[in-house]
C-alpha atoms as a PDB file:
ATOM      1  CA  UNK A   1     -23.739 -19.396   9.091  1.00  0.00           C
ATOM      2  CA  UNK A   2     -21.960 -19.497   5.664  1.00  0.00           C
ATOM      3  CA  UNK A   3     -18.611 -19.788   4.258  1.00  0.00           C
ATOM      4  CA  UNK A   4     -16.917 -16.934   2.375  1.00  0.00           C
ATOM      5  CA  UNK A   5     -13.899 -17.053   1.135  1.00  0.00           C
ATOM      6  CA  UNK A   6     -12.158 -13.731  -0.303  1.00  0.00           C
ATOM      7  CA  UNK A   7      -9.025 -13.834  -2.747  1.00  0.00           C
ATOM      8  CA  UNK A   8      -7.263 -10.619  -2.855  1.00  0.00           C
ATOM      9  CA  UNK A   9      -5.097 -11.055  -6.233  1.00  0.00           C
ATOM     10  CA  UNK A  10      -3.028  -7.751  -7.027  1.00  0.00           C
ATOM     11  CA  UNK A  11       0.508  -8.703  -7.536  1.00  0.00           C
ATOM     12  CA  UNK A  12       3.262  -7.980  -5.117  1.00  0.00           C
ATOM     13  CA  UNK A  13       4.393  -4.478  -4.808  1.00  0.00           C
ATOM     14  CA  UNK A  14       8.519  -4.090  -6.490  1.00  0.00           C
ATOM     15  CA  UNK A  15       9.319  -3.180  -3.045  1.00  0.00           C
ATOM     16  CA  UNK A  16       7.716  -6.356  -1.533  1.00  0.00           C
ATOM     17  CA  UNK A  17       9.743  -8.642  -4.249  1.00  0.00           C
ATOM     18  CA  UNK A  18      13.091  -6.924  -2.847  1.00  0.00           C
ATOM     19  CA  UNK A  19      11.640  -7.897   0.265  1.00  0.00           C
ATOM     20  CA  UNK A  20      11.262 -11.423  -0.297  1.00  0.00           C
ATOM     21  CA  UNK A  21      14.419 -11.596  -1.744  1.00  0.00           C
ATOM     22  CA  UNK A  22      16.330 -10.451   0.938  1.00  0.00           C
ATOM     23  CA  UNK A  23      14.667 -12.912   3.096  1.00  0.00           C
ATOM     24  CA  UNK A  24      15.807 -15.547   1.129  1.00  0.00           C
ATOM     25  CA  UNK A  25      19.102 -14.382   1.212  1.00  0.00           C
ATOM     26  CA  UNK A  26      18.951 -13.509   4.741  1.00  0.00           C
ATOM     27  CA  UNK A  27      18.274 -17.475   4.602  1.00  0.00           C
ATOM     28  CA  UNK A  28      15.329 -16.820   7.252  1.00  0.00           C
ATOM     29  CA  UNK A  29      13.883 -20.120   7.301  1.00  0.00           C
ATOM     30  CA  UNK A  30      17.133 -22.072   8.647  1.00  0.00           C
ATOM     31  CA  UNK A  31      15.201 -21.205  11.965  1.00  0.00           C
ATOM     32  CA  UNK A  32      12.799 -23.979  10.868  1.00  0.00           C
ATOM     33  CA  UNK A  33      15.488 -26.278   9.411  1.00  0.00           C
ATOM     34  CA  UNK A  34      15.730 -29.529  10.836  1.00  0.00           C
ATOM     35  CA  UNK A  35      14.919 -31.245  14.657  1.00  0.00           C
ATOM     36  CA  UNK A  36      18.338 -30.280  16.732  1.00  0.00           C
ATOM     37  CA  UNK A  37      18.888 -26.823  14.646  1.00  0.00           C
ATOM     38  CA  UNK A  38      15.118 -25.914  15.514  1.00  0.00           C
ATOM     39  CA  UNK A  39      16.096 -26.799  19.195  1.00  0.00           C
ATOM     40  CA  UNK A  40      19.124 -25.063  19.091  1.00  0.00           C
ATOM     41  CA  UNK A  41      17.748 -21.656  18.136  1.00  0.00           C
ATOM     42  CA  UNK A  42      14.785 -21.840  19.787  1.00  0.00           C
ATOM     43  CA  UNK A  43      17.084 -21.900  23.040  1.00  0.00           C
ATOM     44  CA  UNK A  44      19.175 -19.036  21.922  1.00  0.00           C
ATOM     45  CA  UNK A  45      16.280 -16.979  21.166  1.00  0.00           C
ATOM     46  CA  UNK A  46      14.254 -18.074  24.353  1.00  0.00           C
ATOM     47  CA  UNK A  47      17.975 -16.784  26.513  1.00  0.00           C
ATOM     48  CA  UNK A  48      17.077 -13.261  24.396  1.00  0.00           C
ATOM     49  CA  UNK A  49      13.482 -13.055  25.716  1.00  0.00           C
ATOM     50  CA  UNK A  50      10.696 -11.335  24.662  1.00  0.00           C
ATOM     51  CA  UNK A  51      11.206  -8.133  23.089  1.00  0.00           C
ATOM     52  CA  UNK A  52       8.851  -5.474  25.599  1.00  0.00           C
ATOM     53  CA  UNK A  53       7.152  -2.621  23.749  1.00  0.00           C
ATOM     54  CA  UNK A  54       9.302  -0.450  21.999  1.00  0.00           C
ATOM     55  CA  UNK A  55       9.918   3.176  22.499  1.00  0.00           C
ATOM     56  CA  UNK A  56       7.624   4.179  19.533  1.00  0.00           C
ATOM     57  CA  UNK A  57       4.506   1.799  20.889  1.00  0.00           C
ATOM     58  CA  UNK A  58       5.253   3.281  24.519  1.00  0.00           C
ATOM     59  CA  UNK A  59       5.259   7.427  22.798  1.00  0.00           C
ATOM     60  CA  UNK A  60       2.257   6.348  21.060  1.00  0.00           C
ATOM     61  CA  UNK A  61       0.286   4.382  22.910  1.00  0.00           C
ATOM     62  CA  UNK A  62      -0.800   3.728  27.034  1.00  0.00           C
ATOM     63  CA  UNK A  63       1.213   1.007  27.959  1.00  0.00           C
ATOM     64  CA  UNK A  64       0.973  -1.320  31.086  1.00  0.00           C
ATOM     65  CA  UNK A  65       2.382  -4.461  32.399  1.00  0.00           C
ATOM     66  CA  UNK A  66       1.360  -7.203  34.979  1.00  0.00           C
ATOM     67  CA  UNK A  67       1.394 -10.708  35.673  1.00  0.00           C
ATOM     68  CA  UNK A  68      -1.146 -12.643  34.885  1.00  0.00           C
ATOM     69  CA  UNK A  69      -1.363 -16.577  35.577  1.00  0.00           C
ATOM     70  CA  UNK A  70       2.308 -16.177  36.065  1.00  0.00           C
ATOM     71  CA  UNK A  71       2.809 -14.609  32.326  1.00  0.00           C
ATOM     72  CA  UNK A  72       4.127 -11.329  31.981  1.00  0.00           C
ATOM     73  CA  UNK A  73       0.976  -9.507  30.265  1.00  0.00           C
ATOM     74  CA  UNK A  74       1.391  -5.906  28.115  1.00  0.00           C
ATOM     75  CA  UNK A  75      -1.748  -3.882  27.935  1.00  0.00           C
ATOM     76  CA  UNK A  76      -1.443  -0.646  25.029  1.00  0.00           C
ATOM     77  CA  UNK A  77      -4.322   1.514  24.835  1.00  0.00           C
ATOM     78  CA  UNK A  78      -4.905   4.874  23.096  1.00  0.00           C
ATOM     79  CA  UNK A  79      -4.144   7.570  24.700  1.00  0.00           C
ATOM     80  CA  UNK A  80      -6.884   9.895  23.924  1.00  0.00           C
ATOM     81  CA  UNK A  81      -9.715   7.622  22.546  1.00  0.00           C
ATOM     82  CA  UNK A  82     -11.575   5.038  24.222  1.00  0.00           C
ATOM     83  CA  UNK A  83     -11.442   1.642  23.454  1.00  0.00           C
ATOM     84  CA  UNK A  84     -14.431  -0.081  21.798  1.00  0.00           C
ATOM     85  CA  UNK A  85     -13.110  -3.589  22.090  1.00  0.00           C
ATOM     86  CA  UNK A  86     -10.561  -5.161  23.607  1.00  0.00           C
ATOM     87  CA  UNK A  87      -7.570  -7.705  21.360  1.00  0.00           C
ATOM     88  CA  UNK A  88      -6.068 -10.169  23.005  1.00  0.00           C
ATOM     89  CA  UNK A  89      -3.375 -11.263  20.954  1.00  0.00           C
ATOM     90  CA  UNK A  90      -0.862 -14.394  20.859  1.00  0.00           C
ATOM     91  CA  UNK A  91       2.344 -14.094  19.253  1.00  0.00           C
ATOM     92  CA  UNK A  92       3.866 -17.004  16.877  1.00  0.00           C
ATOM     93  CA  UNK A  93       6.991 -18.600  16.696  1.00  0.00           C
ATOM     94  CA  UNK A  94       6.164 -22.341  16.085  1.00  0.00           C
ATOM     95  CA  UNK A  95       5.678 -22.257  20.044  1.00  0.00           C
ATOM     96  CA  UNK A  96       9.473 -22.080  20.308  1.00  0.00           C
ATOM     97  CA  UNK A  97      10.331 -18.243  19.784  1.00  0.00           C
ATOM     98  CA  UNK A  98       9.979 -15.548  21.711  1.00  0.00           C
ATOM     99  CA  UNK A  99       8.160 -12.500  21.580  1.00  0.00           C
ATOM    100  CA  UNK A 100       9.607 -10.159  18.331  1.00  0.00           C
ATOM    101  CA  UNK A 101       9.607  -6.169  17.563  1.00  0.00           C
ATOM    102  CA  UNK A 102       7.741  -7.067  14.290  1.00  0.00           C
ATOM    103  CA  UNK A 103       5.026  -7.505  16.839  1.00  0.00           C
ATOM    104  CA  UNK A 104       4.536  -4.123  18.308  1.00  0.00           C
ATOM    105  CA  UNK A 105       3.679  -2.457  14.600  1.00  0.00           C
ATOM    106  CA  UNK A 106       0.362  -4.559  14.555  1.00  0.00           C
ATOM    107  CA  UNK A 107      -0.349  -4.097  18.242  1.00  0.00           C
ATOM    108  CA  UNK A 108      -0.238  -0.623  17.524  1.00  0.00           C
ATOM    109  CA  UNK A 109      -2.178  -0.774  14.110  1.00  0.00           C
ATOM    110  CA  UNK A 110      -4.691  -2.523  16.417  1.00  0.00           C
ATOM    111  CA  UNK A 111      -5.145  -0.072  18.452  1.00  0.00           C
ATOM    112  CA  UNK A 112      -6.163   2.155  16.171  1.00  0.00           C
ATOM    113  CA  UNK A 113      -9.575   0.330  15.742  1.00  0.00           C
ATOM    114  CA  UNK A 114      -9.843   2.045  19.025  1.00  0.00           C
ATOM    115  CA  UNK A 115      -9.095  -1.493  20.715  1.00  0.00           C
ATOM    116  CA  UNK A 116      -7.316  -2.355  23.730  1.00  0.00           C
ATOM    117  CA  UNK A 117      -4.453  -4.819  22.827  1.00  0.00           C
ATOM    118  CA  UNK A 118      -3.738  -7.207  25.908  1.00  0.00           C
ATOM    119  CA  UNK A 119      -0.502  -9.249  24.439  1.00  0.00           C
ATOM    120  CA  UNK A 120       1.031 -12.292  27.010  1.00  0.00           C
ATOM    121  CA  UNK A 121       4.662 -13.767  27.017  1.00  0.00           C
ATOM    122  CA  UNK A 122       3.346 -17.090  27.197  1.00  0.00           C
ATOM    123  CA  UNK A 123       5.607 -20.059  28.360  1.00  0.00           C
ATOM    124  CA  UNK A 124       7.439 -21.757  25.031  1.00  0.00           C
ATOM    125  CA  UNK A 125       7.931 -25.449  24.264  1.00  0.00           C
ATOM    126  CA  UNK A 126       9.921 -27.546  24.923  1.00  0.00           C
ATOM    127  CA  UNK A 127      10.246 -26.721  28.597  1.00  0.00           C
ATOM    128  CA  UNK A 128       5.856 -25.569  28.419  1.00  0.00           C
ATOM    129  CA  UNK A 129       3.469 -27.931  26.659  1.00  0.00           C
ATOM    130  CA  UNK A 130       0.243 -27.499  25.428  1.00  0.00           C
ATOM    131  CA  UNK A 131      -1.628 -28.030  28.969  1.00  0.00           C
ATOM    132  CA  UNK A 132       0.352 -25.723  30.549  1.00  0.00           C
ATOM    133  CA  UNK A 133       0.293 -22.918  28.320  1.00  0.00           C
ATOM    134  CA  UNK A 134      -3.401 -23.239  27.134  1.00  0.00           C
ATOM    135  CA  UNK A 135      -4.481 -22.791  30.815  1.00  0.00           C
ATOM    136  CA  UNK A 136      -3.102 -19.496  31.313  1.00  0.00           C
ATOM    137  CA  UNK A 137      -4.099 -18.255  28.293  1.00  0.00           C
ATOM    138  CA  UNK A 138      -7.873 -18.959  28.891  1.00  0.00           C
ATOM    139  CA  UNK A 139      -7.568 -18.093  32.416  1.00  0.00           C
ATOM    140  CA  UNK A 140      -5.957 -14.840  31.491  1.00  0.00           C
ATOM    141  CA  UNK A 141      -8.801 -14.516  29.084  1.00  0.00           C
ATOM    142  CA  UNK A 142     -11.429 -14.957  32.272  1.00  0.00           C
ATOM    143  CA  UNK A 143      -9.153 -12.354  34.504  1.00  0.00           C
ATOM    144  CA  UNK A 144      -9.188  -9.841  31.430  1.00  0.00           C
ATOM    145  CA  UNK A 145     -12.645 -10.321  30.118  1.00  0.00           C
ATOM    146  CA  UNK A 146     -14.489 -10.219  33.349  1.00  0.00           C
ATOM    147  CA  UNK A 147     -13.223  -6.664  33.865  1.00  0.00           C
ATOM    148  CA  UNK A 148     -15.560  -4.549  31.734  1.00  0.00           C
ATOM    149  CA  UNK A 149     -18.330  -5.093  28.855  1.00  0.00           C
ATOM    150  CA  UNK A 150     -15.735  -4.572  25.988  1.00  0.00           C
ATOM    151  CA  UNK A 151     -15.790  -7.158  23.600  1.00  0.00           C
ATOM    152  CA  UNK A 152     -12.907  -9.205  23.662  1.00  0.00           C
ATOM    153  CA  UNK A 153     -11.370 -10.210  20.561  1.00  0.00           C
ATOM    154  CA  UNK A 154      -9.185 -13.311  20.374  1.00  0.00           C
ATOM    155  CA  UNK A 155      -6.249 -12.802  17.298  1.00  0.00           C
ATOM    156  CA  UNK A 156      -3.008 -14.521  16.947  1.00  0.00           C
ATOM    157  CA  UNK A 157      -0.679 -15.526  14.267  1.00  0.00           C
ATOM    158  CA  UNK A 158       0.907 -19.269  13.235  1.00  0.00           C
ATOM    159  CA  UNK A 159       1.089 -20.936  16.363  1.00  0.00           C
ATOM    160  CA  UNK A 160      -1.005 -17.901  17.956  1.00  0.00           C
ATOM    161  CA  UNK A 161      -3.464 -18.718  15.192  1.00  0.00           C
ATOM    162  CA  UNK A 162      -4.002 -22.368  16.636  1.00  0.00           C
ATOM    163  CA  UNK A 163      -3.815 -21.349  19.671  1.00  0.00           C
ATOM    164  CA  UNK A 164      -7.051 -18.508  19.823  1.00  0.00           C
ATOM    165  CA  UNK A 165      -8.841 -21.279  17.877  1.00  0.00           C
ATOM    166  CA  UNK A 166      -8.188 -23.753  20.650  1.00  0.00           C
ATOM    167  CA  UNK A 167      -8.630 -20.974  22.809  1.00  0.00           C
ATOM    168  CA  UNK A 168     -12.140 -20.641  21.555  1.00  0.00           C
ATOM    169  CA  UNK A 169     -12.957 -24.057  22.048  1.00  0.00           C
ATOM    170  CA  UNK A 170     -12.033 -24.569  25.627  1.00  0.00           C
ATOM    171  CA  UNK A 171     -13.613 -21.323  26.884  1.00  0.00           C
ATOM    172  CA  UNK A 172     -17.148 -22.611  25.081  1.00  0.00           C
ATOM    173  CA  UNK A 173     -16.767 -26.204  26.591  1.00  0.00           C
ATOM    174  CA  UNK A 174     -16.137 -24.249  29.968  1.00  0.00           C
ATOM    175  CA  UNK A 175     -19.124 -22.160  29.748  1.00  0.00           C
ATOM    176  CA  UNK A 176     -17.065 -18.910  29.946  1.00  0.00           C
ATOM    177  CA  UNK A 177     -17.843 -15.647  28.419  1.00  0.00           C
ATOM    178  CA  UNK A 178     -17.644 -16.199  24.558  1.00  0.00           C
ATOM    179  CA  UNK A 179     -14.857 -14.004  22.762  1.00  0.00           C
ATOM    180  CA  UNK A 180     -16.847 -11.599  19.905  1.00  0.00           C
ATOM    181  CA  UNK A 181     -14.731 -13.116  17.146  1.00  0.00           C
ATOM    182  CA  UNK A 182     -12.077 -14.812  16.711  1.00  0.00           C
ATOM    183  CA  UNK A 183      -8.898 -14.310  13.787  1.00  0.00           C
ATOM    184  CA  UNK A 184      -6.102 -16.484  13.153  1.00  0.00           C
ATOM    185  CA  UNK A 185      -3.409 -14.829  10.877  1.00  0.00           C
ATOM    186  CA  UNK A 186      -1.414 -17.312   8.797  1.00  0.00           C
ATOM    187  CA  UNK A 187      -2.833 -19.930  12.047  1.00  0.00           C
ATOM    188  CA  UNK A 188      -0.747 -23.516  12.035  1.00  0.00           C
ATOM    189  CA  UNK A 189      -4.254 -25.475  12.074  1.00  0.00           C
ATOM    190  CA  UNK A 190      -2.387 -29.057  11.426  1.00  0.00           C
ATOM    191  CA  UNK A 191       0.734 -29.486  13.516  1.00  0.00           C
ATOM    192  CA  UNK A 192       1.320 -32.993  11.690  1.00  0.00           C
ATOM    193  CA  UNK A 193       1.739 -31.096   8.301  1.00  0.00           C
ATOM    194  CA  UNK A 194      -0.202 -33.902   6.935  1.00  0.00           C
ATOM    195  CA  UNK A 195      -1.446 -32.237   3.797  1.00  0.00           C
ATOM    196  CA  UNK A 196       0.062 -33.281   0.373  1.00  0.00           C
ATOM    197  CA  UNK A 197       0.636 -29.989  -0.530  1.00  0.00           C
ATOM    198  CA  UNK A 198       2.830 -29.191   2.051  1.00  0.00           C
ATOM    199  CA  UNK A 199       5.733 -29.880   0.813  1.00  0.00           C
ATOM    200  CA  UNK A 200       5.409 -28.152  -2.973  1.00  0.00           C
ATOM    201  CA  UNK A 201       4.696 -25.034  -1.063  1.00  0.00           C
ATOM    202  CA  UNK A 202       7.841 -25.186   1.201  1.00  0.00           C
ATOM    203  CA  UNK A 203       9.615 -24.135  -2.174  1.00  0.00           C
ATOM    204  CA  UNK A 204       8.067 -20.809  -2.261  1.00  0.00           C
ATOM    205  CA  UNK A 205       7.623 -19.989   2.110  1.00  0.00           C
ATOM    206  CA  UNK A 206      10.979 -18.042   2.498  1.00  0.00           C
ATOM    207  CA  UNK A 207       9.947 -18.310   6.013  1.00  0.00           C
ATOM    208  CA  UNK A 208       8.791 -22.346   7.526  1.00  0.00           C
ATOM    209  CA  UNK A 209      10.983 -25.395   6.547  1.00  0.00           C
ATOM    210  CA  UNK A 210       8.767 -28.562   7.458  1.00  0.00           C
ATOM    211  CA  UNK A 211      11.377 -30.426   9.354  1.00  0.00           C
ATOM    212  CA  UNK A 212      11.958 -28.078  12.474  1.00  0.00           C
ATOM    213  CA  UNK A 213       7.892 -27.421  12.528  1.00  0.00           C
ATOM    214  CA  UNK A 214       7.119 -30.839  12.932  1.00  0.00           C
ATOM    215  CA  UNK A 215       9.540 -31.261  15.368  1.00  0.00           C
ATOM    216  CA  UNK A 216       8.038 -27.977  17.274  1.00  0.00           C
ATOM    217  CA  UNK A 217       4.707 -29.213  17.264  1.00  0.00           C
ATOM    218  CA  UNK A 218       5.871 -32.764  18.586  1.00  0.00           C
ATOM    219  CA  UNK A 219       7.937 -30.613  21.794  1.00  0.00           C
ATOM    220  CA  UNK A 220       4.523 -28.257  22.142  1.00  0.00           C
ATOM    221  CA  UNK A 221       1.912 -31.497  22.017  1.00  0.00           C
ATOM    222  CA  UNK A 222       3.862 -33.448  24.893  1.00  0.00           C
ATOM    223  CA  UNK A 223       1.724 -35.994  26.492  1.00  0.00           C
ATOM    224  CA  UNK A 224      -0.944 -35.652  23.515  1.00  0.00           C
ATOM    225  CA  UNK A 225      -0.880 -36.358  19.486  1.00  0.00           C
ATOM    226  CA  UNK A 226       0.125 -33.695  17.830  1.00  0.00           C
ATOM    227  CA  UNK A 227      -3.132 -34.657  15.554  1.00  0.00           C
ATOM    228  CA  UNK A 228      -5.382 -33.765  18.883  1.00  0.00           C
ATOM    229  CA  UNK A 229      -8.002 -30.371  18.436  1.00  0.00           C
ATOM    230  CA  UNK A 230      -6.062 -28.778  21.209  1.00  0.00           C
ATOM    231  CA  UNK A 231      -2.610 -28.987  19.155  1.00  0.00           C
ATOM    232  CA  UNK A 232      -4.282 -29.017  15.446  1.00  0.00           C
ATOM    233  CA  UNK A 233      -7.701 -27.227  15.788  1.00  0.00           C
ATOM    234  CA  UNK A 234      -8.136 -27.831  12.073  1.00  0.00           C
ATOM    235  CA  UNK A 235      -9.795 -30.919  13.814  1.00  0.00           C
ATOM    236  CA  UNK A 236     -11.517 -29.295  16.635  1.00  0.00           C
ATOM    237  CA  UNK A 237     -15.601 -29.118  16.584  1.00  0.00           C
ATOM    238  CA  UNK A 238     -16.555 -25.841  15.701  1.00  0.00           C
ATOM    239  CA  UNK A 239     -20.178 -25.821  15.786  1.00  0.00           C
ATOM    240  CA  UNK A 240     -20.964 -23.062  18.922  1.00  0.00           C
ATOM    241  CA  UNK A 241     -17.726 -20.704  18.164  1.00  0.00           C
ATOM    242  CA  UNK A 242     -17.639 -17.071  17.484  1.00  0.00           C
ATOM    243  CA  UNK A 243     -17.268 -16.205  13.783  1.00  0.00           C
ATOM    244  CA  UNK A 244     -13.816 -17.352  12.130  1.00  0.00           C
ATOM    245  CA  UNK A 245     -11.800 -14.804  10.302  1.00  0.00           C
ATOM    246  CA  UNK A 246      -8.748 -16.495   8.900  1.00  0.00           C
ATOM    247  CA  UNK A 247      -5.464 -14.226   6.637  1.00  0.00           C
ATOM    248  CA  UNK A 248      -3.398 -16.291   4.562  1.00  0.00           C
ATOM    249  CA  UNK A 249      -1.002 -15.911   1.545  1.00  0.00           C
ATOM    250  CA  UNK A 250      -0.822 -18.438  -0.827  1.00  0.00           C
ATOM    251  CA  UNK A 251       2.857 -18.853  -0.693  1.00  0.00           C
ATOM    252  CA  UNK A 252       2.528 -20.197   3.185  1.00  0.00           C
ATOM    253  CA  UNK A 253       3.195 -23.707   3.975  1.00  0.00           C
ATOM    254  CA  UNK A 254       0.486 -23.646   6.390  1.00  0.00           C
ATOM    255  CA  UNK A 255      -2.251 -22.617   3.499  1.00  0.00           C
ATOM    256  CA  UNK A 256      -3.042 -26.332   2.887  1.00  0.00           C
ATOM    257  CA  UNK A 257      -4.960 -26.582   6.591  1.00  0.00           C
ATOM    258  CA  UNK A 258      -7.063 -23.957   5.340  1.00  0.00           C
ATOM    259  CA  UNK A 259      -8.809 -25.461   2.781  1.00  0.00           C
ATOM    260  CA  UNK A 260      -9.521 -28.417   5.531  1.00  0.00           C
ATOM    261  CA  UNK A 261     -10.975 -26.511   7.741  1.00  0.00           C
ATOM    262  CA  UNK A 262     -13.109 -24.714   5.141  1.00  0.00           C
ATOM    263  CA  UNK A 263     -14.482 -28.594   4.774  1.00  0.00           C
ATOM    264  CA  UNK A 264     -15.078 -28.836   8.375  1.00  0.00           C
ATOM    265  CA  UNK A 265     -17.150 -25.492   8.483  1.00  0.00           C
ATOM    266  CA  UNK A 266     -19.129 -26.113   5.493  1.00  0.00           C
ATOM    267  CA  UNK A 267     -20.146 -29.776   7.166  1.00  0.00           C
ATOM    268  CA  UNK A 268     -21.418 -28.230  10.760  1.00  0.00           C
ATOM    269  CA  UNK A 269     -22.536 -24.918   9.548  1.00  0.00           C
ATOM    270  CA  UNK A 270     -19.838 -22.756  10.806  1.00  0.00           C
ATOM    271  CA  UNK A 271     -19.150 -18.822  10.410  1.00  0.00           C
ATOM    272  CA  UNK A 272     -15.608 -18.598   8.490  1.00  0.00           C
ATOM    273  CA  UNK A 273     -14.425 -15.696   6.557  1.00  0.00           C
ATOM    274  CA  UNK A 274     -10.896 -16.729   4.507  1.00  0.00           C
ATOM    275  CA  UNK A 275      -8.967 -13.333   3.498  1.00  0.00           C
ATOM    276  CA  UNK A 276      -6.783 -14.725   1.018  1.00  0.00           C
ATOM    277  CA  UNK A 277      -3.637 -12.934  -0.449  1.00  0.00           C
ATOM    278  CA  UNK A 278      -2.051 -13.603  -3.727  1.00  0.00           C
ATOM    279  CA  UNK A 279       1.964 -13.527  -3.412  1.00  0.00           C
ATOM    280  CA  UNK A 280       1.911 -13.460   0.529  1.00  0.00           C
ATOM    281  CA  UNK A 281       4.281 -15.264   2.740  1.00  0.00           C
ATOM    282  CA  UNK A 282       4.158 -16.722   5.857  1.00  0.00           C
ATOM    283  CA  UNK A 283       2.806 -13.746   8.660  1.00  0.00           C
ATOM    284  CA  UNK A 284       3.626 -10.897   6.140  1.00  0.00           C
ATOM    285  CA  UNK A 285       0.896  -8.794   7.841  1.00  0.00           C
ATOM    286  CA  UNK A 286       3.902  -7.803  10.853  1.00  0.00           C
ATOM    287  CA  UNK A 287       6.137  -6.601   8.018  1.00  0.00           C
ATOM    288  CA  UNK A 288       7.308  -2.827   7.104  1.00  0.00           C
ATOM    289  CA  UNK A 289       6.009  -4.113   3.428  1.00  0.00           C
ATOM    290  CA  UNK A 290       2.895  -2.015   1.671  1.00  0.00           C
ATOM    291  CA  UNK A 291       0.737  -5.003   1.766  1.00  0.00           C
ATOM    292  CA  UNK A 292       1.185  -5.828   5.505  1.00  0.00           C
ATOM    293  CA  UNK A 293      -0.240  -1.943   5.944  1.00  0.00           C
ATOM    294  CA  UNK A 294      -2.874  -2.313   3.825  1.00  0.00           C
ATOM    295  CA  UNK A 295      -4.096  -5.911   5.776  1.00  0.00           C
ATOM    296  CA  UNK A 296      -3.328  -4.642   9.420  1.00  0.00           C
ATOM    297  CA  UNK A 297      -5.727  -1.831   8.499  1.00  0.00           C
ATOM    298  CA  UNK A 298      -8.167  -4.302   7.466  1.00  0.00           C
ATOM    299  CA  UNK A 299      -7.501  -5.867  10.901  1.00  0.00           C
ATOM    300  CA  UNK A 300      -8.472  -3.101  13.029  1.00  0.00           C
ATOM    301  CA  UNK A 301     -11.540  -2.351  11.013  1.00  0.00           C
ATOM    302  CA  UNK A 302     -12.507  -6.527  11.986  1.00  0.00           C
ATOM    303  CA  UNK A 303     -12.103  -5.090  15.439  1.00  0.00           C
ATOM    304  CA  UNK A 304     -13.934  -1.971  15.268  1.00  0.00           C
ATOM    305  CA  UNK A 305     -16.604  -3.820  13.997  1.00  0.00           C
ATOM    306  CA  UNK A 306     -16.902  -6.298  16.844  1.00  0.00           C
ATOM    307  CA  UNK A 307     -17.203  -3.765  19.246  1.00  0.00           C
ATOM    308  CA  UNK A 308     -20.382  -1.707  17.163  1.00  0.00           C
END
């Protein structure tokens, strides 16, 4: 059991600068900005829905969909190679926003591993809280993993990140099949945003404003602290988990919890691997950007190796 942590400094591509830019100018983060505006988008995107695969993922890939512990659950498989191991991935959003397209370019990079990509519409805050919503996803975990012998993979970004962690954690304290490995991308580990340097890096995320998260994570914790392991797994006990792989830029709000929970591994002798990228924002690994290629390849060789 060790900790490793990995810094990946090559500057931004020109074309990735552009890119930022025109997020910031696109003003992306208002999403994020403040309590009632948070709420209010939230709803508009929740009327929207989740966006289903798109026409490329369905040409290129096998593509299925059920219900599963009353969430709509898409399945994409290749369609000439068999799977080695299986990714179930949760979508971000600060637990407020829906499913996105951005999401079916790394469901397909995943695939390429060759992995089986199981990816729910799980129930959003405020109307779904965090007992609700981490229920079905560990019972859809049972359903799915109980099928075959594939090893199952749990990945998921921001919110998603927290939520495979806490994911993790439930299924061990259940006594239920143990995922191979588990890989939070840009994970929100500390819904209090509690860390100092929070706020510095909310300069440079053209992403997260700290007002609306906070508020998100308050809506998504209902009856508990938003400080509990199940909310913020930067405080969960991680001793008997599958390794930890974590991705994050240094220009992420959310990078702070990182370093915590690199504490909290060192102290009970947990398996963590940080990927860190220099000049990264916030979940840049869904983006049509050079550097979000080169990481979601990296993904899918995480999960080709969990399934030698």
């Amino acid at each position: 059991m060790a900790v490793r942590w990995d810094v990946d400094d090559r500057p931004a591509t020109l074309y990735t600068r552009a890119y930022v830019k025109g997020m910031w100018l696109a003003r992306d983060k208002r999403a994020f900005e403040g309590a009632r505006n948070t709420l209010e988008t939230a709803r508009k995107r929740q009327r929207s829905g989740d966006t289903p695969p798109t026409r490329w993922t369905r040409l290129r890939r096998r593509v299925t969909e059920e219900q599963v512990a009353g969430m709509t659950v898409w399945t994409t498989r290749p369609r000439r190679e068999t799977p080695v191991a299986r990714v179930i991935y949760v979508h971000g959003g600060g637990y407020v926003h829906p499913l996105t397209r951005d999401y079916w370019r790394l469901v397909r990079a995943l695939s390429d591993a060759p992995a089986e990509v199981v990816l729910p519409a799980y129930p959003l805050a405020p109307d779904a809280t965090v007992d609700d919503v981490l229920t079905r996803l560990v019972q859809l975990h049972g359903q799915v993993a109980d099928r075959d012998d594939l090893p199952t993979v749990l990945m998921g970004d921001s919110a998603g990140g927290a939520l495979v962690l806490a994911m993790a954690a439930r299924i061990r304290d259940l006594g239920g099949r143990a995922p191979a490995r588990v890989v939070g991308l840009s994970p929100w580990l500390d819904a209090t945003l509690d860390e100092d340097a929070v706020c510095d890096l909310e300069a440079s995320d053209p992403m997260l404003a700290e007002s609306g998260l906070r508020a998100a994570g308050r809506w998504y914790a209902g009856r508990h602290r938003p400080s509990d392991p199940m909310v913020s797994p930067v405080n969960e006990v991680l001793q008997g988990l599958p390794p930890l792989d974590v991705f994050v830029g240094d220009e992420d709000i959310l990078r702070p919890a990182v370093d915590d929970l690199a504490d909290r591994a060192r102290a009970q002798a947990a398996d963590l691997h940080v990927h860190e990228v220099s000049a990264m924002f916030h979940v840049w690994m869904t983006r049509a950007i050079p550097e979000a290629a080169r990481t979601r390849r990296q993904l899918a060789e995480l999960v080709a190796a969990a399934g030698a």
